[in-house]
C-alpha atoms as a PDB file:
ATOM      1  CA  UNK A   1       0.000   0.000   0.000  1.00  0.00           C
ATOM      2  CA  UNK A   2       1.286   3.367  -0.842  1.00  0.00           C
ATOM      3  CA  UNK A   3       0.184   6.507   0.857  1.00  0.00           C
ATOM      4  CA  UNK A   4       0.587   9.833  -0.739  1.00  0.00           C
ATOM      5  CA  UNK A   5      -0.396  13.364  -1.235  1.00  0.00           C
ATOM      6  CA  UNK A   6      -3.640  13.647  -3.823  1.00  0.00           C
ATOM      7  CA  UNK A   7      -2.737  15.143  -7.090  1.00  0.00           C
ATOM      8  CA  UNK A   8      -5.312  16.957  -8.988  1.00  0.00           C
ATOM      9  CA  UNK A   9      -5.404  13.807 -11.731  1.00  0.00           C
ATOM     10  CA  UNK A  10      -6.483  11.770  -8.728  1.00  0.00           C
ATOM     11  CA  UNK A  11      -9.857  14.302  -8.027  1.00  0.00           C
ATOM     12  CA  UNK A  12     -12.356  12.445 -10.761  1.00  0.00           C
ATOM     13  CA  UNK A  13     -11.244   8.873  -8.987  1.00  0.00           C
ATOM     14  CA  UNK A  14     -11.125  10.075  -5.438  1.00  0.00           C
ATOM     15  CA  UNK A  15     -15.113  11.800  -6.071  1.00  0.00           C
ATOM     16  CA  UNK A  16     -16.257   7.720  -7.413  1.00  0.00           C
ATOM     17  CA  UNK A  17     -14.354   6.669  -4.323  1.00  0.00           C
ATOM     18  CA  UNK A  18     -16.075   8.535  -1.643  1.00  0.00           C
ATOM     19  CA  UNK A  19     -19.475   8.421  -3.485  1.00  0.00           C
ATOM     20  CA  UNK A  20     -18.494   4.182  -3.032  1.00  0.00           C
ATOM     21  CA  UNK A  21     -17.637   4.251   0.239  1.00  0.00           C
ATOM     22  CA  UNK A  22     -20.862   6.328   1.608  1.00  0.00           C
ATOM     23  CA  UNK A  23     -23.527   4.447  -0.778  1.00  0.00           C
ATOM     24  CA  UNK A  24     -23.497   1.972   2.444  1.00  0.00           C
ATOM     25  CA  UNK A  25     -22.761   3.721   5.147  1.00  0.00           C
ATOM     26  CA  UNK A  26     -25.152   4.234   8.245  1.00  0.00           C
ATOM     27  CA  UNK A  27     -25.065   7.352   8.818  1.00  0.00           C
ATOM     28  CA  UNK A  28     -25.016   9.760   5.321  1.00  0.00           C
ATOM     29  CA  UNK A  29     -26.435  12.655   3.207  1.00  0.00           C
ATOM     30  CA  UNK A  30     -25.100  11.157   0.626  1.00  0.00           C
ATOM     31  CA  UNK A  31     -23.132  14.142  -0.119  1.00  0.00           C
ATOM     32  CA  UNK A  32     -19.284  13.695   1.080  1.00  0.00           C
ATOM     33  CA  UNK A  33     -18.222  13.595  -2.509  1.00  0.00           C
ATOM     34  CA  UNK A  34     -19.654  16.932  -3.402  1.00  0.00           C
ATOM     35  CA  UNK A  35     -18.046  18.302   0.468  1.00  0.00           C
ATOM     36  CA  UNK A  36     -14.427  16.694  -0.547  1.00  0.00           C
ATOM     37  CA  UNK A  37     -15.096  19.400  -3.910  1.00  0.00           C
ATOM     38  CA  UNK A  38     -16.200  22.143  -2.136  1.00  0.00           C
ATOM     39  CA  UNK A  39     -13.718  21.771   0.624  1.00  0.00           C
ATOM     40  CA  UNK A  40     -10.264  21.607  -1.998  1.00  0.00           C
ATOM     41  CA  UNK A  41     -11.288  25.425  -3.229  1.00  0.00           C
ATOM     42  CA  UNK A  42     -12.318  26.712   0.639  1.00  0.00           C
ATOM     43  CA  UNK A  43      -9.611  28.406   2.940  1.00  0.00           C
ATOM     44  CA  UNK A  44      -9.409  25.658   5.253  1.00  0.00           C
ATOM     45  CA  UNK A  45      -8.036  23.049   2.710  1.00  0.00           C
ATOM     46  CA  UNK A  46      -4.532  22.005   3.585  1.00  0.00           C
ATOM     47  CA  UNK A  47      -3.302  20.152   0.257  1.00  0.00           C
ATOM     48  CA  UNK A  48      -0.756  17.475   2.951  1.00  0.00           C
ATOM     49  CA  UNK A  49      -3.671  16.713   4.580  1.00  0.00           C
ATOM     50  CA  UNK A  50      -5.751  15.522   1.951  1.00  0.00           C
ATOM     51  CA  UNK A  51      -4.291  11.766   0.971  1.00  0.00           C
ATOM     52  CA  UNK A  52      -4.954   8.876  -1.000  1.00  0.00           C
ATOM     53  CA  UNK A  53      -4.162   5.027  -0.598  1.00  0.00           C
ATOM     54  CA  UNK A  54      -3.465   2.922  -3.584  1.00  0.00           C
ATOM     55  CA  UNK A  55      -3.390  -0.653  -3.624  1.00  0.00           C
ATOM     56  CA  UNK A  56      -1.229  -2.158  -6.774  1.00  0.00           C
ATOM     57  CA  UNK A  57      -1.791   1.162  -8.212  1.00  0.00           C
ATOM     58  CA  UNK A  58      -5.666   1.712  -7.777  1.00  0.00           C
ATOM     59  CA  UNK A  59      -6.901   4.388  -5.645  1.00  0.00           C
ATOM     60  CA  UNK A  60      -9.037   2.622  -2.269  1.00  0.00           C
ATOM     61  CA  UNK A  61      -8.962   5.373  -0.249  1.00  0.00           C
ATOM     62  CA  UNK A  62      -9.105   8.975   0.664  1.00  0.00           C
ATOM     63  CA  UNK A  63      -8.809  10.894   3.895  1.00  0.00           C
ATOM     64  CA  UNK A  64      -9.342  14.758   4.072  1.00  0.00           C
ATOM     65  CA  UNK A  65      -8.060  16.818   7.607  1.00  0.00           C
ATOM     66  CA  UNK A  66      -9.137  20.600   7.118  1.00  0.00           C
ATOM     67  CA  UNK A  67      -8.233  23.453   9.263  1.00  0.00           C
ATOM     68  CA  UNK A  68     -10.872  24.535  11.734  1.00  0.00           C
ATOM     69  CA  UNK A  69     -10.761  26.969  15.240  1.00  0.00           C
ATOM     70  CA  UNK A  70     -11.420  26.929  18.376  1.00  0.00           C
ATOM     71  CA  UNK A  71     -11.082  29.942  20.095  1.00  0.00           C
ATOM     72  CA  UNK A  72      -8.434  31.367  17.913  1.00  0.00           C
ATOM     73  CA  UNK A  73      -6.686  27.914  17.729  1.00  0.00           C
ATOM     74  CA  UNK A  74      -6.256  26.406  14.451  1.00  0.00           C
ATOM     75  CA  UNK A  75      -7.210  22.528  14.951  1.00  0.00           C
ATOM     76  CA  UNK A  76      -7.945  20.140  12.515  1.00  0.00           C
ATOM     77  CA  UNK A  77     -11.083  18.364  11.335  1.00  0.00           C
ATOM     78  CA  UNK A  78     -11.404  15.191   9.468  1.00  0.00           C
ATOM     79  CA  UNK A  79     -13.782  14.313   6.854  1.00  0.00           C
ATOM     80  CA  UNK A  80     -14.088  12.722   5.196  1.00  0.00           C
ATOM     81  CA  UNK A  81     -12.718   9.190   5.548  1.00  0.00           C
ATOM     82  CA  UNK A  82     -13.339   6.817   2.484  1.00  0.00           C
ATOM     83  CA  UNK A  83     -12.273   3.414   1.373  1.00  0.00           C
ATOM     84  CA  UNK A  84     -13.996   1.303  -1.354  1.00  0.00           C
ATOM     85  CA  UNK A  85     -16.306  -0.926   0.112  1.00  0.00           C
ATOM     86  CA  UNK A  86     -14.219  -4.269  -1.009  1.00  0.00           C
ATOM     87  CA  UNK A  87     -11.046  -2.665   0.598  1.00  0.00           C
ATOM     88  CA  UNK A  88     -12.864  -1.826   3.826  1.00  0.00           C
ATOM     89  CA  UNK A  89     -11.661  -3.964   7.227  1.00  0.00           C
ATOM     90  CA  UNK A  90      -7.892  -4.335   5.483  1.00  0.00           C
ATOM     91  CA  UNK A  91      -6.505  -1.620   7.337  1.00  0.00           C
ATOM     92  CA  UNK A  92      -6.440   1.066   4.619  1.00  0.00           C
ATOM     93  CA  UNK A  93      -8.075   3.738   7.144  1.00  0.00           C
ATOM     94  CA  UNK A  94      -6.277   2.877   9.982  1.00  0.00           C
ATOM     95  CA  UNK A  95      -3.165   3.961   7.732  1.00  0.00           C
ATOM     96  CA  UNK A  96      -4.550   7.093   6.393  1.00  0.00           C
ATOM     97  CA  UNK A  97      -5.145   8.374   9.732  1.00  0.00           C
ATOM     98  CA  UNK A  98      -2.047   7.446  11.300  1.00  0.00           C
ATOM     99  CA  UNK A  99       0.179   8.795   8.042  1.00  0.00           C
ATOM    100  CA  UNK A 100      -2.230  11.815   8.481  1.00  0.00           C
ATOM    101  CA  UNK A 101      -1.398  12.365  12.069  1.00  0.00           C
ATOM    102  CA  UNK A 102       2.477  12.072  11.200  1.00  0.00           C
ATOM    103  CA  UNK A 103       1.985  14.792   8.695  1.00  0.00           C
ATOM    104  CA  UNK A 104      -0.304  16.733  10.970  1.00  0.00           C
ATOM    105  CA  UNK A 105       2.061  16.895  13.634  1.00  0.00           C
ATOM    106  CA  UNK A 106       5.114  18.113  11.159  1.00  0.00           C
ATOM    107  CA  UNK A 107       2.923  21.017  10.241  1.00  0.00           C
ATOM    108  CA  UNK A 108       2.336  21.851  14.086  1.00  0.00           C
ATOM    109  CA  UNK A 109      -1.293  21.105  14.715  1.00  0.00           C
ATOM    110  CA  UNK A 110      -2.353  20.270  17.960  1.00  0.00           C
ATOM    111  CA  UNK A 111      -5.433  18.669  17.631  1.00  0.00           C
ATOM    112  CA  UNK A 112      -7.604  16.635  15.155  1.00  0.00           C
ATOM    113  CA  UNK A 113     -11.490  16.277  15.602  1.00  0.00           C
ATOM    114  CA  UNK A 114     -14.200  13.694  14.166  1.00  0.00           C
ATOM    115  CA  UNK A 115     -17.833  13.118  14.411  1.00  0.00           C
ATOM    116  CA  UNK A 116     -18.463   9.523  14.030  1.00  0.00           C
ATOM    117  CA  UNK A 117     -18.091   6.058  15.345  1.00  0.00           C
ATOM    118  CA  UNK A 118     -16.670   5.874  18.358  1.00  0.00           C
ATOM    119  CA  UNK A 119     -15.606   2.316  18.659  1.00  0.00           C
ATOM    120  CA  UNK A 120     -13.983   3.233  15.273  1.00  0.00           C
ATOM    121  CA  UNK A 121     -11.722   5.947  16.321  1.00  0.00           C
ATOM    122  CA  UNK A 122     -11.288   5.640  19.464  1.00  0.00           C
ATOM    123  CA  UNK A 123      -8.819   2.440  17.964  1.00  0.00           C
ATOM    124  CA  UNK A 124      -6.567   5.845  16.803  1.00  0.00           C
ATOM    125  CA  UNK A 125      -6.719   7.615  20.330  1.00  0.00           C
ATOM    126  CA  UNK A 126      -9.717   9.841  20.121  1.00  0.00           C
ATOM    127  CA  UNK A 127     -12.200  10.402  23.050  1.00  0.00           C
ATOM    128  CA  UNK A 128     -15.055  12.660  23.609  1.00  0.00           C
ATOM    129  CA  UNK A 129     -13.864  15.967  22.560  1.00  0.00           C
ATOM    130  CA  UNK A 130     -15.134  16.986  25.670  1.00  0.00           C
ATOM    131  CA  UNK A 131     -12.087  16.281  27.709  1.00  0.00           C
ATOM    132  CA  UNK A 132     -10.267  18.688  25.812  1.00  0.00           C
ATOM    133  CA  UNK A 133     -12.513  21.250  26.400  1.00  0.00           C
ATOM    134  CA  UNK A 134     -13.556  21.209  22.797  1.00  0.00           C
ATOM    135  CA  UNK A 135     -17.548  21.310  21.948  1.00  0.00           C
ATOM    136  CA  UNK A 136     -19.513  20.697  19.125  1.00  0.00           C
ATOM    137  CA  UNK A 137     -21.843  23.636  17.287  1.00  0.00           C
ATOM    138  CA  UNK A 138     -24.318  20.913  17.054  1.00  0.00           C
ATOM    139  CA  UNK A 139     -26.691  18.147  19.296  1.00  0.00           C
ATOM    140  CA  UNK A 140     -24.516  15.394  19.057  1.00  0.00           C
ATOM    141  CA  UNK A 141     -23.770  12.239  21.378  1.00  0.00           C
ATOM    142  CA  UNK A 142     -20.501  13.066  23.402  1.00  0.00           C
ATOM    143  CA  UNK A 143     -19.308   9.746  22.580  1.00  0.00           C
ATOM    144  CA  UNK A 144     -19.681  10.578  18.848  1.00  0.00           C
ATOM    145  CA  UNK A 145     -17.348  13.844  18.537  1.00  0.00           C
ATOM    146  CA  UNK A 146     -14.502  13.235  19.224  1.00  0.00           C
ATOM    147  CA  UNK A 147     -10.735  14.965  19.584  1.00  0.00           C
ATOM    148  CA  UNK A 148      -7.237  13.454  19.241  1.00  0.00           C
ATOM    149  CA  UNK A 149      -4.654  15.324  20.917  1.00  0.00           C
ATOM    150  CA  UNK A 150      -1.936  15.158  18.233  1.00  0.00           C
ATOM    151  CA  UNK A 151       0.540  17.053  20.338  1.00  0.00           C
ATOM    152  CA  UNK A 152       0.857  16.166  24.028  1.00  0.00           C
ATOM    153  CA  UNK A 153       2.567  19.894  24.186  1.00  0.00           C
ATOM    154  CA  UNK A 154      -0.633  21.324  22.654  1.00  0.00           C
ATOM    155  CA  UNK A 155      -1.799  24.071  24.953  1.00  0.00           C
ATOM    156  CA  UNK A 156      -5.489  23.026  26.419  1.00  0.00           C
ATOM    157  CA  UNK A 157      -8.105  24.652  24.702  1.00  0.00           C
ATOM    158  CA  UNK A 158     -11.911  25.252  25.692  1.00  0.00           C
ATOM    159  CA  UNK A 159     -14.381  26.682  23.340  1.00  0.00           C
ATOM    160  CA  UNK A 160     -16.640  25.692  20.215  1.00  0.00           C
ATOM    161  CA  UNK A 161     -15.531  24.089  17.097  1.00  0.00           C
ATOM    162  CA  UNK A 162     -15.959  25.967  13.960  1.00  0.00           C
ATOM    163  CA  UNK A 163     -15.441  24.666  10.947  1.00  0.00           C
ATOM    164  CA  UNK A 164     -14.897  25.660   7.663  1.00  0.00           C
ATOM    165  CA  UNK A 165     -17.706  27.048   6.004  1.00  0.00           C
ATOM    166  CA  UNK A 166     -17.766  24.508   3.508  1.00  0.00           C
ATOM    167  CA  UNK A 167     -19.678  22.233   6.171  1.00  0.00           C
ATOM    168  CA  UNK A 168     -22.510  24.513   6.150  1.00  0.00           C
ATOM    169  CA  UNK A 169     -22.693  24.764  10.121  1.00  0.00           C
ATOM    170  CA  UNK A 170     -23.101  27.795  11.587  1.00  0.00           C
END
């Protein structure tokens, strides 16, 4: 499996990908692919943070982190996460987010937050983003957002999330 930054040729295949990987999933508007678009021409995209795997050259998966704030700290946000529904359970998440993480901490981000299965992610070291003081901008189960301390020298921070507009949460 190789891991790398997504190119621009990769965009078309990365859009079938996610659109793959959500036509399942529980919990969906069925929309990720058009976010992952909307998100590469916002402010908040970070062009390291947005990765593909390929398996024997095919693209399986695709992981997006995008800059976010709380309280005047930039933090990251992931989402999307997306593997092709025959690669899923094989690990190819697992190393997205850890090579994302690695890159995440080079660039001298402090946190990383999620909404979304917590036995899931909590495999990669997130808990309720509560304990970091960070809260959501929307009802959502505690045990569902989530915050991974990428840093242990990140300063603690307390405040709302707010993400990139792109989302469309206000």
């Amino acid at each position: 499996m190789l891991i790398r930054k997504e190119e621009a040729k990769d965009y078309e295949i990365v859009c079938s990908v996610v659109k793959s990987a959500f036509d399942s999933a529980e919990h969906t508007d069925g929309n990720e692919h058009n976010l992952v678009k909307a998100l590469r021409e916002g402010k908040a995209y970070i062009p390291e943070l947005s990765l593909v795997a390929e398996i024997n050259g095919k693209i399986a998966g695709h992981i997006m982190f995008t800059q976010a704030e709380v309280i005047n700290n930039a933090v990251l946000a992931l989402a999307p996460l997306s593997v092709l529904p025959e690669y899923q359970r094989k690990g190819i998440g697992a190393a997205l987010i850890k090579e994302g993480h690695k890159i995440a901490k080079r660039l001298g981000y402090g946190y990383s937050v999620v909404l979304g299965s917590e036995k899931y992610y909590s495999k990669f070291g997130y808990l309720p983003a509560a304990i970091y003081g960070i809260k959501p901008p929307f009802d959502v189960p505690g045990k569902n957002f989530m915050a991974y301390k990428i840093n242990e020298t990140a300063p603690d921070i307390h405040g709302i999330i707010r993400y990139a507009k792109e989302f469309g949460i206000d």
